[in-house]
Each structure stands twice: as C-alpha cells, then as structure tokens.
N, C-alpha and C. Protein backbone atom coordinates (compact mmCIF):
# COMPACT_ATOMS: atom_id res chain seq x y z
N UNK A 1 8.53 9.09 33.59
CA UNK A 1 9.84 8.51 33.40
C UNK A 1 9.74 6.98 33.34
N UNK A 2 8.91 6.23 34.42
CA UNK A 2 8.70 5.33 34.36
C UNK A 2 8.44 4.83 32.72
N UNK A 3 7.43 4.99 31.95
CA UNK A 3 6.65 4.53 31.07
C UNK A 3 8.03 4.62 29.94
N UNK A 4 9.05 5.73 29.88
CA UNK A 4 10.32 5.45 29.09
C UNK A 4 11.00 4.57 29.46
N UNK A 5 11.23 4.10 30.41
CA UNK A 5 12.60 2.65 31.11
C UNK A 5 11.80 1.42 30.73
N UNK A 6 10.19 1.40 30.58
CA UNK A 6 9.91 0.13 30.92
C UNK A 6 10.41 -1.02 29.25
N UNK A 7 10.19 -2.26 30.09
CA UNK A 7 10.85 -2.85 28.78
C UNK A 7 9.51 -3.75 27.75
N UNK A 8 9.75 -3.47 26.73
CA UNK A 8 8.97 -3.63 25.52
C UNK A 8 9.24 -4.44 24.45
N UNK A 9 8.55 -5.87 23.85
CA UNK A 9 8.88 -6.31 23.06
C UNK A 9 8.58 -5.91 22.06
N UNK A 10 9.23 -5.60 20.91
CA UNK A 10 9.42 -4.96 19.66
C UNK A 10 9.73 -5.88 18.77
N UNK A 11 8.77 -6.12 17.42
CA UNK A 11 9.71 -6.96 16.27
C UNK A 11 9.77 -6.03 14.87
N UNK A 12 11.21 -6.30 14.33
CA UNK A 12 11.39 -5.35 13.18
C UNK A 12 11.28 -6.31 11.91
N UNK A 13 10.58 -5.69 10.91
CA UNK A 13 10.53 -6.84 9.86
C UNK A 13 10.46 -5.68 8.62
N UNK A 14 11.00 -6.35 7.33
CA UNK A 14 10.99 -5.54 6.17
C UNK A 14 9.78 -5.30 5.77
N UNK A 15 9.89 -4.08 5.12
CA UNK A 15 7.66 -3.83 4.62
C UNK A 15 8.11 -3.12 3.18
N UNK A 16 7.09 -3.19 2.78
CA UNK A 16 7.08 -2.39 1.08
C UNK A 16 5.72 -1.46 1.82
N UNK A 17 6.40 -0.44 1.49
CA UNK A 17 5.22 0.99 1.32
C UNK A 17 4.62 1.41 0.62
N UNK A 18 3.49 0.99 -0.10
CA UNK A 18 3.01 0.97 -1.71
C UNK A 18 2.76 2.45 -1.41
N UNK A 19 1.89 2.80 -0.37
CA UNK A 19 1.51 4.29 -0.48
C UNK A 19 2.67 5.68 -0.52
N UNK A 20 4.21 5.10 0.15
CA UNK A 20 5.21 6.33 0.02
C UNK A 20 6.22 4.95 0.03
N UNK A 21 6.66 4.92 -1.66
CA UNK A 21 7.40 3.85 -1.60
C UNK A 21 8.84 4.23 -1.75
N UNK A 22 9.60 4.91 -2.02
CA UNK A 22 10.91 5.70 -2.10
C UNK A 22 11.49 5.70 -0.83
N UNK A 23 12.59 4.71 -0.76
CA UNK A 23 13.62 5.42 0.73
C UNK A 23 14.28 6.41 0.49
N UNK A 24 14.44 6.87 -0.94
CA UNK A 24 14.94 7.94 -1.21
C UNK A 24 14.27 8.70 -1.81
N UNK A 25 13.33 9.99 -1.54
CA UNK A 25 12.54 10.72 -2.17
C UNK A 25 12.93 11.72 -3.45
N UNK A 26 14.48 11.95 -3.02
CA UNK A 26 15.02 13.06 -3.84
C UNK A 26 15.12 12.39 -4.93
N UNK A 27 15.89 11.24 -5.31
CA UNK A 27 16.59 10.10 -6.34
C UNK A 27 15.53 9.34 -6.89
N UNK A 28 14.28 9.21 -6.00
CA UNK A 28 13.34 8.27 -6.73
C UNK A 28 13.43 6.87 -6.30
N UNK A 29 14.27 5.96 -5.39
CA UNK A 29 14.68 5.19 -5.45
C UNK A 29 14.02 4.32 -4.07
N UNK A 30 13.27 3.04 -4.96
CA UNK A 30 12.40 2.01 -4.52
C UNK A 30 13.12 1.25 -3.27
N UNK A 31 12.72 0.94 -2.10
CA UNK A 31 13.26 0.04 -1.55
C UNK A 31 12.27 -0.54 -0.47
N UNK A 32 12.75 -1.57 0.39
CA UNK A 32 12.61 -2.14 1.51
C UNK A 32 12.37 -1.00 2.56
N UNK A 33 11.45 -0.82 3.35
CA UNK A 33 11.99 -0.06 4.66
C UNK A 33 11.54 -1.22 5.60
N UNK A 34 12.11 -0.62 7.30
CA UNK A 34 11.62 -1.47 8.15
C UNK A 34 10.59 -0.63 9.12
N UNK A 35 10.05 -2.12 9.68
CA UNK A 35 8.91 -1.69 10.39
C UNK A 35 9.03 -2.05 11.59
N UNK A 36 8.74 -1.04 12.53
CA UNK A 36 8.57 -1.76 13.76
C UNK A 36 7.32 -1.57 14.34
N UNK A 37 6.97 -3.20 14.97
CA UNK A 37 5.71 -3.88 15.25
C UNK A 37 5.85 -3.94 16.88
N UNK A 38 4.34 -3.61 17.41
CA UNK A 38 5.01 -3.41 19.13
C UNK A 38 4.29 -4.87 19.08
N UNK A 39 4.35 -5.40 20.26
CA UNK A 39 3.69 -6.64 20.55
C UNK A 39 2.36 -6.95 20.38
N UNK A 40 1.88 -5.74 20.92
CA UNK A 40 0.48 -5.88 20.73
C UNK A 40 -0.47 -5.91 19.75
N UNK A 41 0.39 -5.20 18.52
CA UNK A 41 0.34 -5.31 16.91
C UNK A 41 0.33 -7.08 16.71
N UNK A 42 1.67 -7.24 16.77
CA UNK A 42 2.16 -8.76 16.44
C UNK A 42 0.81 -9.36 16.89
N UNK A 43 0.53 -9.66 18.41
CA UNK A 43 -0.97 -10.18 19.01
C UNK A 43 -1.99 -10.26 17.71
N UNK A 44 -2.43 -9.32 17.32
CA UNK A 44 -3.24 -8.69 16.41
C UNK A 44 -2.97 -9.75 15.41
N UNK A 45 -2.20 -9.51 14.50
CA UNK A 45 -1.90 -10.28 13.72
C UNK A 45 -1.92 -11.64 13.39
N UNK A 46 -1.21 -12.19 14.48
CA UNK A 46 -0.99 -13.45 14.96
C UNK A 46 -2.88 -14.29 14.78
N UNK A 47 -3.40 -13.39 15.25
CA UNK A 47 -4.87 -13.80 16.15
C UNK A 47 -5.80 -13.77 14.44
N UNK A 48 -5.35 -12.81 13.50
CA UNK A 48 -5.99 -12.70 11.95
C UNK A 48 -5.34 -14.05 11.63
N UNK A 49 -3.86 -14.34 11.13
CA UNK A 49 -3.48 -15.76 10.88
C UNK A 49 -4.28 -16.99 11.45
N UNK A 50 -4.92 -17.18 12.58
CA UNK A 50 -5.19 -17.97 13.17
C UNK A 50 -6.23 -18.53 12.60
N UNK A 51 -7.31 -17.24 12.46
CA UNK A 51 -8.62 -17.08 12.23
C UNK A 51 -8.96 -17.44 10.45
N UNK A 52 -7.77 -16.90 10.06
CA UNK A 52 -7.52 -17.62 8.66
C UNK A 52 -6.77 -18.89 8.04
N UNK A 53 -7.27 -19.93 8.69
CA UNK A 53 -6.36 -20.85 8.61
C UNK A 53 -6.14 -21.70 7.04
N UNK A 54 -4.99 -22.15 6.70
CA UNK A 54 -5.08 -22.35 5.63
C UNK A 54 -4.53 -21.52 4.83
N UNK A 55 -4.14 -20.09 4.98
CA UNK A 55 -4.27 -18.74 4.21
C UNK A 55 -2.50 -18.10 4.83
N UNK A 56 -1.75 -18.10 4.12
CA UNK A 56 -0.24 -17.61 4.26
C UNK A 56 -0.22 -16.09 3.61
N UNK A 57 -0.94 -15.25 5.08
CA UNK A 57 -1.16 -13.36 4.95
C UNK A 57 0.36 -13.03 4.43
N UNK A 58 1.55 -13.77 4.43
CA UNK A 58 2.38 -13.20 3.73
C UNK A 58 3.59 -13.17 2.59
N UNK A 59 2.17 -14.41 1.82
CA UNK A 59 2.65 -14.90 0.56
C UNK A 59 3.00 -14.05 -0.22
N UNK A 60 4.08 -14.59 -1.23
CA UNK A 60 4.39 -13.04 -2.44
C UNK A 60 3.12 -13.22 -3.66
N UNK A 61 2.38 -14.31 -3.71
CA UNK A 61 1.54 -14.47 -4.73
C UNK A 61 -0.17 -14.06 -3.89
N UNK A 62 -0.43 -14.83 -2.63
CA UNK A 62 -1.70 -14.71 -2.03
C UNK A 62 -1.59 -13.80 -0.85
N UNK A 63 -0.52 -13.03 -0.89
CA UNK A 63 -0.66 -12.35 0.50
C UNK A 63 -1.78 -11.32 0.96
N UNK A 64 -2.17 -11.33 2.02
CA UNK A 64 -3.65 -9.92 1.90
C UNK A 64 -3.30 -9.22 2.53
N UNK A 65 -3.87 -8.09 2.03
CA UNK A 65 -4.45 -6.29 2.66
C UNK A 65 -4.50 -6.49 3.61
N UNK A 66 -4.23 -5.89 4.55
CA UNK A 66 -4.61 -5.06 6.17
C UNK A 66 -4.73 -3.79 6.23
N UNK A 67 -6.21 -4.12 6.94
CA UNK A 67 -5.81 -2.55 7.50
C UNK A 67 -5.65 -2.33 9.20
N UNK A 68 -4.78 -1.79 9.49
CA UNK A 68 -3.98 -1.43 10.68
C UNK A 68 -4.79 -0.20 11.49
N UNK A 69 -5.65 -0.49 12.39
CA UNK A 69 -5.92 1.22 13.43
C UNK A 69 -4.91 0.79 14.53
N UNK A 70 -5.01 2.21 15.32
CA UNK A 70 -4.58 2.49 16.30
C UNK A 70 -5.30 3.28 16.89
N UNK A 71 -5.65 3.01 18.57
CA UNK A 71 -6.69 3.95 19.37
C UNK A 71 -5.68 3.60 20.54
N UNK A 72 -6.72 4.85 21.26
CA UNK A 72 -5.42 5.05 22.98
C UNK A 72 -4.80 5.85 22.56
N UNK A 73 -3.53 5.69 23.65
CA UNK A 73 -2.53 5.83 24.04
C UNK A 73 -2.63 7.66 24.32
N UNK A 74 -1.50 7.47 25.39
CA UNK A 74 -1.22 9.18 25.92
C UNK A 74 -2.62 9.02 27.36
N UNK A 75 -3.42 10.12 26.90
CA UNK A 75 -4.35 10.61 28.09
C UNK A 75 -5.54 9.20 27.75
N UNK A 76 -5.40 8.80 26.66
CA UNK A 76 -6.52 7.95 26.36
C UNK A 76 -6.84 6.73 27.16
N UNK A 77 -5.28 6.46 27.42
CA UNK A 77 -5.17 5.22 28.14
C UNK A 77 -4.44 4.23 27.23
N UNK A 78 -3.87 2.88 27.73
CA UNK A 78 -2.93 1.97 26.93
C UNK A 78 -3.42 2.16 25.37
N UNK A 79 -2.81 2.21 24.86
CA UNK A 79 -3.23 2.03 23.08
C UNK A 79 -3.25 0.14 22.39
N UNK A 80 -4.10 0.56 21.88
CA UNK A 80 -4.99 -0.81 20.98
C UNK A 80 -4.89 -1.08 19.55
N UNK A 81 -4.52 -1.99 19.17
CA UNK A 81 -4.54 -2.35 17.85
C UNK A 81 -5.69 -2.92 17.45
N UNK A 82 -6.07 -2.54 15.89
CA UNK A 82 -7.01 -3.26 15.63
C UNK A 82 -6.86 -4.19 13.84
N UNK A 83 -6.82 -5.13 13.99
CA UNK A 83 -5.69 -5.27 12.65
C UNK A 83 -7.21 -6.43 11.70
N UNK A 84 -7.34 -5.97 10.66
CA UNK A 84 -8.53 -6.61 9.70
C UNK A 84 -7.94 -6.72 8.38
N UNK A 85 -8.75 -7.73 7.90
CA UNK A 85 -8.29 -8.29 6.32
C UNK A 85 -9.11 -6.84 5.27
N UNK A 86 -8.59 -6.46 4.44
CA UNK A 86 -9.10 -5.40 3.31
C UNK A 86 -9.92 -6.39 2.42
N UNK A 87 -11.06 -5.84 2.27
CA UNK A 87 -12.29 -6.69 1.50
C UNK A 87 -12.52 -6.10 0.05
N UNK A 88 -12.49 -7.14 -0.88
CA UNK A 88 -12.73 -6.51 -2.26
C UNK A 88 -14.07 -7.33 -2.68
N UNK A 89 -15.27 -6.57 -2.07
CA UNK A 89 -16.59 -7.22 -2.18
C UNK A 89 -17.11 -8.23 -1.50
N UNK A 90 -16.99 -9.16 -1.58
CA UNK A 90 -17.60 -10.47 -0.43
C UNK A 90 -16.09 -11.28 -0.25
N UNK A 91 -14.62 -11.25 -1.05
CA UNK A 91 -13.75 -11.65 -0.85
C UNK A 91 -12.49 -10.99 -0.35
N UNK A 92 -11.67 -11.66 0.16
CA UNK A 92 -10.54 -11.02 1.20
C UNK A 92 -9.59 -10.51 -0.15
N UNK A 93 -9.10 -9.26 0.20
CA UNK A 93 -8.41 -8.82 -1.46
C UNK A 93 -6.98 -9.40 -0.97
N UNK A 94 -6.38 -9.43 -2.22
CA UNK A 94 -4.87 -9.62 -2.30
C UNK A 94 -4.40 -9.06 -3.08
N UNK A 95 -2.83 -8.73 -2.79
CA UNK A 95 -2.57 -7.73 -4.35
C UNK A 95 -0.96 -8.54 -4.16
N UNK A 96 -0.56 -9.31 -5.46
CA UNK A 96 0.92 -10.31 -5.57
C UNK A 96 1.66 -9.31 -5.34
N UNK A 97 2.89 -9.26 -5.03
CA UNK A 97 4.37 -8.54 -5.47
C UNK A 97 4.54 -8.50 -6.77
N UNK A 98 4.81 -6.87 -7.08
CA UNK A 98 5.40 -6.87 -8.72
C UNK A 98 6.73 -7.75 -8.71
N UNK A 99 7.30 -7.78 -9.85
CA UNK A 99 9.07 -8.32 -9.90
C UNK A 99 9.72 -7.58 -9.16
N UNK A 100 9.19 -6.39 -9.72
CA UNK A 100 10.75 -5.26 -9.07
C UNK A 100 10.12 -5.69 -6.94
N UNK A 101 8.75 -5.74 -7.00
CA UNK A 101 9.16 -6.03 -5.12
C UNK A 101 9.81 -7.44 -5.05
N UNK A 102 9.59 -8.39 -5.39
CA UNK A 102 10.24 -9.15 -5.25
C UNK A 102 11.29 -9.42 -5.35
C-alpha cells in the first residue's frame, strides 16, 4: 500500500510514435500522444544532454534516436533506466520531423 501513496515526480510531454503512430487506429488518424516520464527517466536523459554538449536531442531538424530500457522493478527491486543515443555506424543517427509531424 505504501509503494501506491508514495509521492512521485512525473513529467508529461508530447511524443510522436513512429512505431504505432495513430491515436486513432480505427480512422487512421496521426497525432501527438503524451508521455509520461518518471524522474528517473528524465535523470537519464538529462545526464545524455549533458554528455552531448552542443547537440539539441530535441531539435525538429537534428534531433536523435534513443533507445530507452527498463530493468527492475516488482520482485527485482527499484527499476532503472537506461537511456543511449541510436548509432547509424560510427555516427549518432537522427531522423528530422516530416511536415505533417511538425
């Protein structure tokens, strides 16, 4: 019961889902969904920006790939993020926003 009451910082931010991109599956229809990021994600993140300095991970022209794990949690023990740039050969990939995401 405890581990439900306790309090948790959470940030919600808009995401494009290239892999299931439809908020509406029946209609076909492209959108925004939101995401929610626990802190320890954000940490993660924060700590890739850092390490890439110079580099704006969430430009509409240079923004980069992540890839996102998750380990832990439940019997495992606290759960862990592990958050890395997606590599396209010896360089950090990027893929722009089409129009329609933008």
């Amino acid at each position: 019961m405890k581990y439900k009451c306790d309090v948790k910082t959470r940030y919600y931010f808009n995401c494009i889902d290239r892999d299931h991109p439809y908020v509406n599956e029946e209609e076909k229809i492209r959108g925004y969904k939101i995401i929610e990021v626990p802190y320890e994600l954000m940490q993660g993140i924060s700590a890739l920006s850092e390490k890439l300095k110079g580099v704006d991970i969430s430009s509409e022209e240079n923004g980069i790939d992540l890839i996102v794990t998750k380990s832990g949690g439940g019997s495992e023990g606290k759960v862990k993020y592990n958050v890395l740039p997606v590599y396209d050969g010896m360089s950090i990939k990027t893929t722009p926003l089409t129009e329609e995401e933008k």
